[in-house]
C-alpha atoms as a PDB file:
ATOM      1  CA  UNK A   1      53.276 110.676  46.849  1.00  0.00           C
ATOM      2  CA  UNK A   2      57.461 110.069  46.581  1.00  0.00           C
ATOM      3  CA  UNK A   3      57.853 112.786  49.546  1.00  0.00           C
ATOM      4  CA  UNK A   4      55.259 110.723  51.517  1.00  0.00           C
ATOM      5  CA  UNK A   5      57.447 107.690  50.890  1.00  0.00           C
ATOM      6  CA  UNK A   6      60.598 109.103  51.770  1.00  0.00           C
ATOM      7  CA  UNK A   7      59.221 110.461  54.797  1.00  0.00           C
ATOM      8  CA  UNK A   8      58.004 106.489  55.672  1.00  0.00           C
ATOM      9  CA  UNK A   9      61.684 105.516  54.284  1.00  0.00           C
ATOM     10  CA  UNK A  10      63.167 107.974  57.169  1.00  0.00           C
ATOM     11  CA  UNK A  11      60.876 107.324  59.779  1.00  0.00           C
ATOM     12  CA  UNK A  12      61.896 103.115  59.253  1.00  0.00           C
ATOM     13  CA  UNK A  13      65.773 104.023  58.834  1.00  0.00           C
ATOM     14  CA  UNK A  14      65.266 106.336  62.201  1.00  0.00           C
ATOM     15  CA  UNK A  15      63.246 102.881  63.782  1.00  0.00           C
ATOM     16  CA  UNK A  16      66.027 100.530  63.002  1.00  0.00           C
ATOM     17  CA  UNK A  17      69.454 102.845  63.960  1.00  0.00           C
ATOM     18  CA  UNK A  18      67.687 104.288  67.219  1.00  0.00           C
ATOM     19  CA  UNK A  19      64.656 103.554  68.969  1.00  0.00           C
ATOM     20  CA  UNK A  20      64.935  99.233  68.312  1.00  0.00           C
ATOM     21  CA  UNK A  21      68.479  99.649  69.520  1.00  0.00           C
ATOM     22  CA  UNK A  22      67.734 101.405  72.511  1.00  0.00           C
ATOM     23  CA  UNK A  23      65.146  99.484  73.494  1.00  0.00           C
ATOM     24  CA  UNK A  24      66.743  96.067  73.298  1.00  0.00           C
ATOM     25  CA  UNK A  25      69.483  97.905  75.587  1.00  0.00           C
ATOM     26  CA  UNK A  26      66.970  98.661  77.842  1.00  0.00           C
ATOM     27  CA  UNK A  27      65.286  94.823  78.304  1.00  0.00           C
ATOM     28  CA  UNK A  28      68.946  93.448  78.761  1.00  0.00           C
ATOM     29  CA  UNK A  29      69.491  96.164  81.352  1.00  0.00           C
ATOM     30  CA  UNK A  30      66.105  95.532  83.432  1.00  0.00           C
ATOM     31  CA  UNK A  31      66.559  91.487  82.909  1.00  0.00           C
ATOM     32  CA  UNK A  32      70.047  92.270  84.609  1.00  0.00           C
ATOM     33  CA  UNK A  33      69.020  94.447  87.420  1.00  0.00           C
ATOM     34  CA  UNK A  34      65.804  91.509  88.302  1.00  0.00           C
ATOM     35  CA  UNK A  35      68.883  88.524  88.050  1.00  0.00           C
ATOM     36  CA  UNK A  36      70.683  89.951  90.763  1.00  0.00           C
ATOM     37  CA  UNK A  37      71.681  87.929  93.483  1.00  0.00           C
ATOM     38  CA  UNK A  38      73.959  87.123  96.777  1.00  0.00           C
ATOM     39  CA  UNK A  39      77.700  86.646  95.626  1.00  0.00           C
ATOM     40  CA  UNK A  40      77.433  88.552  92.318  1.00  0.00           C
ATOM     41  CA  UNK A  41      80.248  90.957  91.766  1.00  0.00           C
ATOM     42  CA  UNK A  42      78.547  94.167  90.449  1.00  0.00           C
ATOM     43  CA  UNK A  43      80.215  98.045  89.509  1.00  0.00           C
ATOM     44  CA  UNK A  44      77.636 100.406  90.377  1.00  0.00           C
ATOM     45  CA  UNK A  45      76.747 103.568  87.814  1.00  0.00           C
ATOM     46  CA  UNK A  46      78.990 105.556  90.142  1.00  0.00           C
ATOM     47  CA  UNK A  47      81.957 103.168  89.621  1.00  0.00           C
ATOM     48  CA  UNK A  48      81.963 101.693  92.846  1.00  0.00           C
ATOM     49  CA  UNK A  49      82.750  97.688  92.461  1.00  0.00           C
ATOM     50  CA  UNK A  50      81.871  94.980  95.331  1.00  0.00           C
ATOM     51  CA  UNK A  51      79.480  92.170  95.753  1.00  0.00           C
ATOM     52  CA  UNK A  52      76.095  91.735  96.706  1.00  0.00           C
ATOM     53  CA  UNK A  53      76.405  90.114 100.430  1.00  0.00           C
ATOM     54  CA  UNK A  54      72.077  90.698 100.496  1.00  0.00           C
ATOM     55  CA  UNK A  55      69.237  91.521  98.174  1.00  0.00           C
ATOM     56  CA  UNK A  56      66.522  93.572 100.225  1.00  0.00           C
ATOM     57  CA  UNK A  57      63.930  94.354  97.529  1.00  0.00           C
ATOM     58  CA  UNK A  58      64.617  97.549  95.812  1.00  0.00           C
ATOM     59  CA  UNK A  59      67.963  97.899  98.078  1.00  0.00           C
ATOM     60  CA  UNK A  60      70.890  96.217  97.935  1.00  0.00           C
ATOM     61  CA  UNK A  61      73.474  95.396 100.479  1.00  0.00           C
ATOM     62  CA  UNK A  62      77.050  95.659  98.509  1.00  0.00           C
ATOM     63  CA  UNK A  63      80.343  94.528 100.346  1.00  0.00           C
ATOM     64  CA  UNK A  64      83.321  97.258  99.025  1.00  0.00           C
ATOM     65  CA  UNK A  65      85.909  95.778 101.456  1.00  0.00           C
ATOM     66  CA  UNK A  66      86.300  93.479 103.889  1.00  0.00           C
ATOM     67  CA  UNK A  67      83.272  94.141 106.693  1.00  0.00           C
ATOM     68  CA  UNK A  68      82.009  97.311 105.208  1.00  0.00           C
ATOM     69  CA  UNK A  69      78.985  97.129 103.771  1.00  0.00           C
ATOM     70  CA  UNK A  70      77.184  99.840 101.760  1.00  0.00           C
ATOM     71  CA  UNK A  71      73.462 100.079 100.449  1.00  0.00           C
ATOM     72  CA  UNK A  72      72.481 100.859  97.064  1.00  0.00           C
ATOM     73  CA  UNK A  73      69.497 101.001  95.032  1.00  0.00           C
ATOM     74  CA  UNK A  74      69.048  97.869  92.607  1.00  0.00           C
ATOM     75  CA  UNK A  75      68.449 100.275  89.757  1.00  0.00           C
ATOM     76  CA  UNK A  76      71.986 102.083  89.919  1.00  0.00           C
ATOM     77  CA  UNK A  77      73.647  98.595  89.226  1.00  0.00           C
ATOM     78  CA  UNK A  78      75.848  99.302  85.749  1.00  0.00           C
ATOM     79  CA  UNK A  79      77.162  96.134  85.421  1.00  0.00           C
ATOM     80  CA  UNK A  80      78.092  92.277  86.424  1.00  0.00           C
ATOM     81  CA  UNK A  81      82.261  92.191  86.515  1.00  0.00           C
ATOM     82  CA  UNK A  82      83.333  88.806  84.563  1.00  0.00           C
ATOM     83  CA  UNK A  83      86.059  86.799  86.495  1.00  0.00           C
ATOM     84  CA  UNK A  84      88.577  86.361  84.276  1.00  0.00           C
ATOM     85  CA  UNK A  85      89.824  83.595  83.105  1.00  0.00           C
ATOM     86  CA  UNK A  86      92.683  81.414  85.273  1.00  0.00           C
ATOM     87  CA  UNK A  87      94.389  80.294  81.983  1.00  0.00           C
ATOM     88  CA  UNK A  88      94.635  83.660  79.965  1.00  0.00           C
ATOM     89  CA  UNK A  89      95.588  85.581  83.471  1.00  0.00           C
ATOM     90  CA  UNK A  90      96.755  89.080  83.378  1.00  0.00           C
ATOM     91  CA  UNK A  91      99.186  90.464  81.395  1.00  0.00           C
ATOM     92  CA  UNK A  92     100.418  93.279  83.386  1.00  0.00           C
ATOM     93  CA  UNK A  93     101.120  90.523  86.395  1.00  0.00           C
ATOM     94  CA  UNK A  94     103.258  88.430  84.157  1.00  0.00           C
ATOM     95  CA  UNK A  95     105.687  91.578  83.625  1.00  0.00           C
ATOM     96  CA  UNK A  96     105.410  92.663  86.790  1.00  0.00           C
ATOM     97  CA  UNK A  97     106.968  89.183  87.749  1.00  0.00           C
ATOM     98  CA  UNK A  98     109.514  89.396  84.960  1.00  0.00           C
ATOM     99  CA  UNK A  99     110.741  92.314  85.380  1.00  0.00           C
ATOM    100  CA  UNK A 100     111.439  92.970  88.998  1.00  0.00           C
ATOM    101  CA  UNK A 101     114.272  90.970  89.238  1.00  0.00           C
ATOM    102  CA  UNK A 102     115.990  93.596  86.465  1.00  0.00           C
ATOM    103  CA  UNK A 103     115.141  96.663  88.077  1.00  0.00           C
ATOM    104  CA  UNK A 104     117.345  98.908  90.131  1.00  0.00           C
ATOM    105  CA  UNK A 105     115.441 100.723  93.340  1.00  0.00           C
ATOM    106  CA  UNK A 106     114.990 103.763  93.691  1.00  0.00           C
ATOM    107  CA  UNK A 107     117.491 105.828  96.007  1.00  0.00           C
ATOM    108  CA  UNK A 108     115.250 106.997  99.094  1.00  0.00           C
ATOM    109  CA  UNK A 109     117.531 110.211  98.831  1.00  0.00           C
ATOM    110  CA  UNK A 110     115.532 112.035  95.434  1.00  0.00           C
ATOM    111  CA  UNK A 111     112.171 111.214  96.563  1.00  0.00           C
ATOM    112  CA  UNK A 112     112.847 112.775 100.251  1.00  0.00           C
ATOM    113  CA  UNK A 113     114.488 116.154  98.491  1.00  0.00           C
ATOM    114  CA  UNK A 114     111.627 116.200  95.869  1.00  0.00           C
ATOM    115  CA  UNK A 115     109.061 115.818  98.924  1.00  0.00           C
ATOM    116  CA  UNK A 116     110.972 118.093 101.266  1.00  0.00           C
ATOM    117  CA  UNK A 117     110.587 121.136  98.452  1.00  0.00           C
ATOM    118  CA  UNK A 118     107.039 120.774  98.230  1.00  0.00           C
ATOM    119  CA  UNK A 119     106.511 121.008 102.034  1.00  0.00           C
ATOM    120  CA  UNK A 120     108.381 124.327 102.791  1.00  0.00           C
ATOM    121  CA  UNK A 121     105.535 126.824 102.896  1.00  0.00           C
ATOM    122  CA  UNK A 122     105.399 129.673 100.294  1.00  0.00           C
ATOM    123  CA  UNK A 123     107.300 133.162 100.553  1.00  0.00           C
ATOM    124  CA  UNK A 124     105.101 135.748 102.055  1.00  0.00           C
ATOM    125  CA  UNK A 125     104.496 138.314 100.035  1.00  0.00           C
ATOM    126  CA  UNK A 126     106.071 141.630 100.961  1.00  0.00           C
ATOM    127  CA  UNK A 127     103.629 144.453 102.547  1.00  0.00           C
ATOM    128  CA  UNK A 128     102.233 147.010 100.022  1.00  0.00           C
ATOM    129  CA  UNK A 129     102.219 150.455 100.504  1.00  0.00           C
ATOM    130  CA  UNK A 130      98.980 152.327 100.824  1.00  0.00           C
ATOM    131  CA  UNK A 131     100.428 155.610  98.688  1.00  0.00           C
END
């Protein structure tokens, strides 16, 4: 009888760290994919980001840049991208701002030598002999 309840013990432990889980994952991803509409701004499973421009059904119509438009399937929509916020902004924008006033440019001189090297084809390799 107590190996018959620890089995039932295991089985609700397994229920309530897994399968529950997964399957409230699963609702929130399907309740997504059917609230999709013109003007969201989605990231595909393949990591491509854009916005719907048209909903056709099963297919969507996602703008990646300006005038090119690519189609998808609804169901490989990942994600909605949040805006974010106008008052928090982004930090790596603030010290961009900051500190490009402080920095010194770089002398066009090293980056044409380093570039130069890497263009200059390989040494041949010298004939072998057939002895």
């Amino acid at each position: 009888m107590s190996g018959l309840l620890v089995i039932g013990l295991l089985f609700a432990v397994f229920w309530f760290m897994l399968i529950r889980p997964q399957r409230t994952r699963a609702r929130e991803q399907q309740e997504l994919i059917t609230s999709l509409e013109p003007g969201d701004e989605i990231v595909t499973a393949g990591g491509l980001y854009g916005v719907i421009a048209e909903v056709d059904g099963e297919v969507l119509h996602i703008e990646i840049a300006d005038g090119l438009v690519v189609r998808t399937a609804r169901n490989a929509v990942a994600g909605i991208v949040e805006p974010l916020d106008d008052e928090e902004g982004d930090p790596d924008d603030e010290e961009d701002a900051e500190g490009d006033a402080d920095e010194e440019p770089v002398a066009a001189t090293d980056t044409e030598a380093e570039t130069s090297e890497r263009d200059e084809p390989a040494p041949a390799d010298p004939p072998r002999s057939s002895a």
